[in-house]
Protein backbone atom coordinates (compact mmCIF):
# COMPACT_ATOMS: atom_id res chain seq x y z
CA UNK A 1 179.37 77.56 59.38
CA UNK A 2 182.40 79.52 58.24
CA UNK A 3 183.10 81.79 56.46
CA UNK A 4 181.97 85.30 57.09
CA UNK A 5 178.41 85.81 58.87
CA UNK A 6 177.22 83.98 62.21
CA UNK A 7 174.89 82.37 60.21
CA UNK A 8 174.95 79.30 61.62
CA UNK A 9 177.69 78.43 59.71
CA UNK A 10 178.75 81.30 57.95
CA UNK A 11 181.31 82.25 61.24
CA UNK A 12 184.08 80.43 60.87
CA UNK A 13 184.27 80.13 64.75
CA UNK A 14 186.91 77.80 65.91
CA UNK A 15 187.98 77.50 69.50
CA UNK A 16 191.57 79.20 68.67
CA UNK A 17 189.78 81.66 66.21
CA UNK A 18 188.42 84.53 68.62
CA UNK A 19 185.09 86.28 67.81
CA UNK A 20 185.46 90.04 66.34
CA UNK A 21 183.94 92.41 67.72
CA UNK A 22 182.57 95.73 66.67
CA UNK A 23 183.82 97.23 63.96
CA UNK A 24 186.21 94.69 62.66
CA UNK A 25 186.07 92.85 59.68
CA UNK A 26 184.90 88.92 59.04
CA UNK A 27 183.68 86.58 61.01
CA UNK A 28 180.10 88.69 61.95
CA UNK A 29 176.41 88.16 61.35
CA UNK A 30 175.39 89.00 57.91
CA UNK A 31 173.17 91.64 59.31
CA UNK A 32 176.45 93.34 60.17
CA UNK A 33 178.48 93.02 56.98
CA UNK A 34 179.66 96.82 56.29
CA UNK A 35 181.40 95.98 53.47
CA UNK A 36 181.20 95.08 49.64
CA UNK A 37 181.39 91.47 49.02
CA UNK A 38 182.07 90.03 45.58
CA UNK A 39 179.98 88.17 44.08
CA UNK A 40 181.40 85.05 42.48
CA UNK A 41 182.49 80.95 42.23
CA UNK A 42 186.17 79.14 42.17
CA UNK A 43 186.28 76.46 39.87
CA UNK A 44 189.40 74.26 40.91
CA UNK A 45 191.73 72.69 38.15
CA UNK A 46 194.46 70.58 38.52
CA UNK A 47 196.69 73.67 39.85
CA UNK A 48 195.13 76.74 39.42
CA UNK A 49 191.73 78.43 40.43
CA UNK A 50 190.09 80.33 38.24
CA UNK A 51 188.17 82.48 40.11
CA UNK A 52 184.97 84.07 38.20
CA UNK A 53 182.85 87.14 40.17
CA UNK A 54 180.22 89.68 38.91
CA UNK A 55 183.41 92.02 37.74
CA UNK A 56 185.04 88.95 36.43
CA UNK A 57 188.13 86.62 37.26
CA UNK A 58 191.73 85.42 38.57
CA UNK A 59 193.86 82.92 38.59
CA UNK A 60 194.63 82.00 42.28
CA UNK A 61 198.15 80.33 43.69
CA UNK A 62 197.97 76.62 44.21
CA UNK A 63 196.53 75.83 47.07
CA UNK A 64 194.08 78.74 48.28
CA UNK A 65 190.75 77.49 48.80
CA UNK A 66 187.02 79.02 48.12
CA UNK A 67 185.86 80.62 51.08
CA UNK A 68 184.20 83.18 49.24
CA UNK A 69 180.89 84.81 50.68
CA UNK A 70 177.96 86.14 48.38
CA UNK A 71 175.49 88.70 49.95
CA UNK A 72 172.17 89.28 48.11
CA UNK A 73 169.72 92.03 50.09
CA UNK A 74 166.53 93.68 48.97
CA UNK A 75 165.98 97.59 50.25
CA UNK A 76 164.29 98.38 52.93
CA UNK A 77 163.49 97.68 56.81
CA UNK A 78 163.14 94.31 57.79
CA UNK A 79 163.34 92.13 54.33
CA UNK A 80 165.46 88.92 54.49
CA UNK A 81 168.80 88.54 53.25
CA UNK A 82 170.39 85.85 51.31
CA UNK A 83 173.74 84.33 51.73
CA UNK A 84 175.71 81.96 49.94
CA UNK A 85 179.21 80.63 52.03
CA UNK A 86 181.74 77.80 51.93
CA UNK A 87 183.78 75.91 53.67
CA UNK A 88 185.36 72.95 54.25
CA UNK A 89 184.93 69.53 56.45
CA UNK A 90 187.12 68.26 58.58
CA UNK A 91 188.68 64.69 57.24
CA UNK A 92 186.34 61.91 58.01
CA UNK A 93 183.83 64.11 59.40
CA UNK A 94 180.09 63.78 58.50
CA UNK A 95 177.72 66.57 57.18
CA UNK A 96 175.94 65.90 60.68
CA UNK A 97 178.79 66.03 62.66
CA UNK A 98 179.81 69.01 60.62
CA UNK A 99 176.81 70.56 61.88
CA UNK A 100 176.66 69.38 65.28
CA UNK A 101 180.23 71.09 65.73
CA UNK A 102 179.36 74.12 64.16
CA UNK A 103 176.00 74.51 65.97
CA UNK A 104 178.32 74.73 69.20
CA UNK A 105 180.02 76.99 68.36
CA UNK A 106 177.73 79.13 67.33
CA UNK A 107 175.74 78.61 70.97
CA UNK A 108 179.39 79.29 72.65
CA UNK A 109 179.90 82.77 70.47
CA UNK A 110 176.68 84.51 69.68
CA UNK A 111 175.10 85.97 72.33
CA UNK A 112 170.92 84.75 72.75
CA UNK A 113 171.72 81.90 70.93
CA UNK A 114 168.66 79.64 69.88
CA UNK A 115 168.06 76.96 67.70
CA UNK A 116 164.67 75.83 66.83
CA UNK A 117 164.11 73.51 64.26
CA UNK A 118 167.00 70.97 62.08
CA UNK A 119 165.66 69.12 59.21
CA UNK A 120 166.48 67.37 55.65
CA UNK A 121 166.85 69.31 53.15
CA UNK A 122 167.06 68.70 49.24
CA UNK A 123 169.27 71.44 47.14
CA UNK A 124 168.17 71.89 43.34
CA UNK A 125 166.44 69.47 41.39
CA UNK A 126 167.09 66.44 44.18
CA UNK A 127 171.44 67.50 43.52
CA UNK A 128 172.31 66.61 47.16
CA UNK A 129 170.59 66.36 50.97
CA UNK A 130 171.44 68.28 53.17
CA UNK A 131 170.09 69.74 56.52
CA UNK A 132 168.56 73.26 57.08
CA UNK A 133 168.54 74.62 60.97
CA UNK A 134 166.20 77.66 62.20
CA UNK A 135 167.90 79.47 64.89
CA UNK A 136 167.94 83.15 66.11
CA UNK A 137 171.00 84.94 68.21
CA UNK A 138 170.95 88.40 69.66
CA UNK A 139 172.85 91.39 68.11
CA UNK A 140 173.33 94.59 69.54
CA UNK A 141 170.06 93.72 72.04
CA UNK A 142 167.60 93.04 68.82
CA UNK A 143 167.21 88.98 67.75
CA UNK A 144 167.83 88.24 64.34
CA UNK A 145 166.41 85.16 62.55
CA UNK A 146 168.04 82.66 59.93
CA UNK A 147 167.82 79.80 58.31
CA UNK A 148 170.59 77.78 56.80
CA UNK A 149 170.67 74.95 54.94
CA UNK A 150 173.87 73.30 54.54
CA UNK A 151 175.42 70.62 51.74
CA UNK A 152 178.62 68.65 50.98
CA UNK A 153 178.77 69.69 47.61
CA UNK A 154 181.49 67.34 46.89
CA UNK A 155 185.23 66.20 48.73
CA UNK A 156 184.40 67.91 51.73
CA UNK A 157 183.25 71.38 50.40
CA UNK A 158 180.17 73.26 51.77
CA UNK A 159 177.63 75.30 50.44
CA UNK A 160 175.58 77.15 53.10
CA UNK A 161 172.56 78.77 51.95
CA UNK A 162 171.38 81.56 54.74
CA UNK A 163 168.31 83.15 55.02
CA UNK A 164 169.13 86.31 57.55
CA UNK A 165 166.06 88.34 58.69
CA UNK A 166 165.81 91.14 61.93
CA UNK A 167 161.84 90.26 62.26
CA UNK A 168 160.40 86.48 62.79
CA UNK A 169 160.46 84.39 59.27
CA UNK A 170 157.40 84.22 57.92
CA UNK A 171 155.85 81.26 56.00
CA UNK A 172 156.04 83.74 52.42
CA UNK A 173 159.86 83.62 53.60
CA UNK A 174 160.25 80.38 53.88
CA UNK A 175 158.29 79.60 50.61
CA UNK A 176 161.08 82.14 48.77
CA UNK A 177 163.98 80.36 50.84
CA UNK A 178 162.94 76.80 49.35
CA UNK A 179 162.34 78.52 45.90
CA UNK A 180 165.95 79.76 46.10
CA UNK A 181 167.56 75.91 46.81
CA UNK A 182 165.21 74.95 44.65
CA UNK A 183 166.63 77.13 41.76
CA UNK A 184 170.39 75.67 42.45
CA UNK A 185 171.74 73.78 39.48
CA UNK A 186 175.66 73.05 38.89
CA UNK A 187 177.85 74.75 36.48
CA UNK A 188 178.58 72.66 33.44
């Protein structure tokens, strides 16, 4: 999904949007991020959004839209790291279709590509359905494992929760991933 990791759908691939490569910035695999993200959420007003991060917030133009990426990690070799990306649908376009196009994408532009599981998913305390998809892609010769689970949080925008890992998931993984959507309540 788009944004800024080939998570699934943290890539923002689109046919007429070219991969990166090496050393350049955004779209890339969270496990290659080499740069600070901030930490933060858009609210959108009537104009203006208000922007509020960890450091703390703007007022954007009219018209930009959240594509902001969060990037949690824990220290050390081989622990599983947690992203949090949005984007946007396409008009008249279906979570599952949303999916299904961004899953190709993904196949066409990260090298190894496999998926192995898509299922329903259920974000917070029953908020929304979604769908969460297992895959793993090669990167620079090693496989790295996700899992993403993906929502139309409302009008078209999606939240993509990404589980990023460079050894196999585990079940104790899992358990913290569904713990983590679990956890998910709105702002009031």
């Amino acid at each position: 999904m788009p944004g800024i990791a080939p998570t699934l759908f943290d890539n923002h691939y689109s046919d007429d949007y070219p991969p990166y490569t090496q050393g350049s910035h955004p779209p890339q695999p969270v496990a290659n991020l080499r740069f600070s993200e901030a930490q933060g959420t858009c609210f959108m007003p009537e104009s203006h959004t208000t922007c509020r991060f960890t450091e703390g917030n703007i007022t954007l133009p009219d018209h930009y839209q959240d594509r902001t990426v969060n990037v949690f990690t824990l220290p050390g070799k081989n622990t599983p790291a947690f992203n949090i990306s949005r984007d946007s649908m396409n008009d008249d376009e279906t979570l599952s279709a949303y999916i299904d196009r961004q899953l190709t994408l993904m196949q066409k532009h990260l090298k190894g590509w496999k998926q192995t599981e898509r299922m329903s998913v259920v974000l917070g305390n029953n908020l929304l359905q979604g769908e969460c998809v297992h895959a793993s892609y090669l990167r620079d010769g090693k496989r790295v494992f996700q899992q993403q689970a993906v929502f139309n949080s409302a009008d078209n925008h999606i939240l993509v929760f990404t589980m990023t890992c460079t050894a196999i998931l585990t079940d104790g993984d899992n358990q913290q991933f569904q713990a983590l959507l679990s956890s998910f309540c709105f702002n009031t």
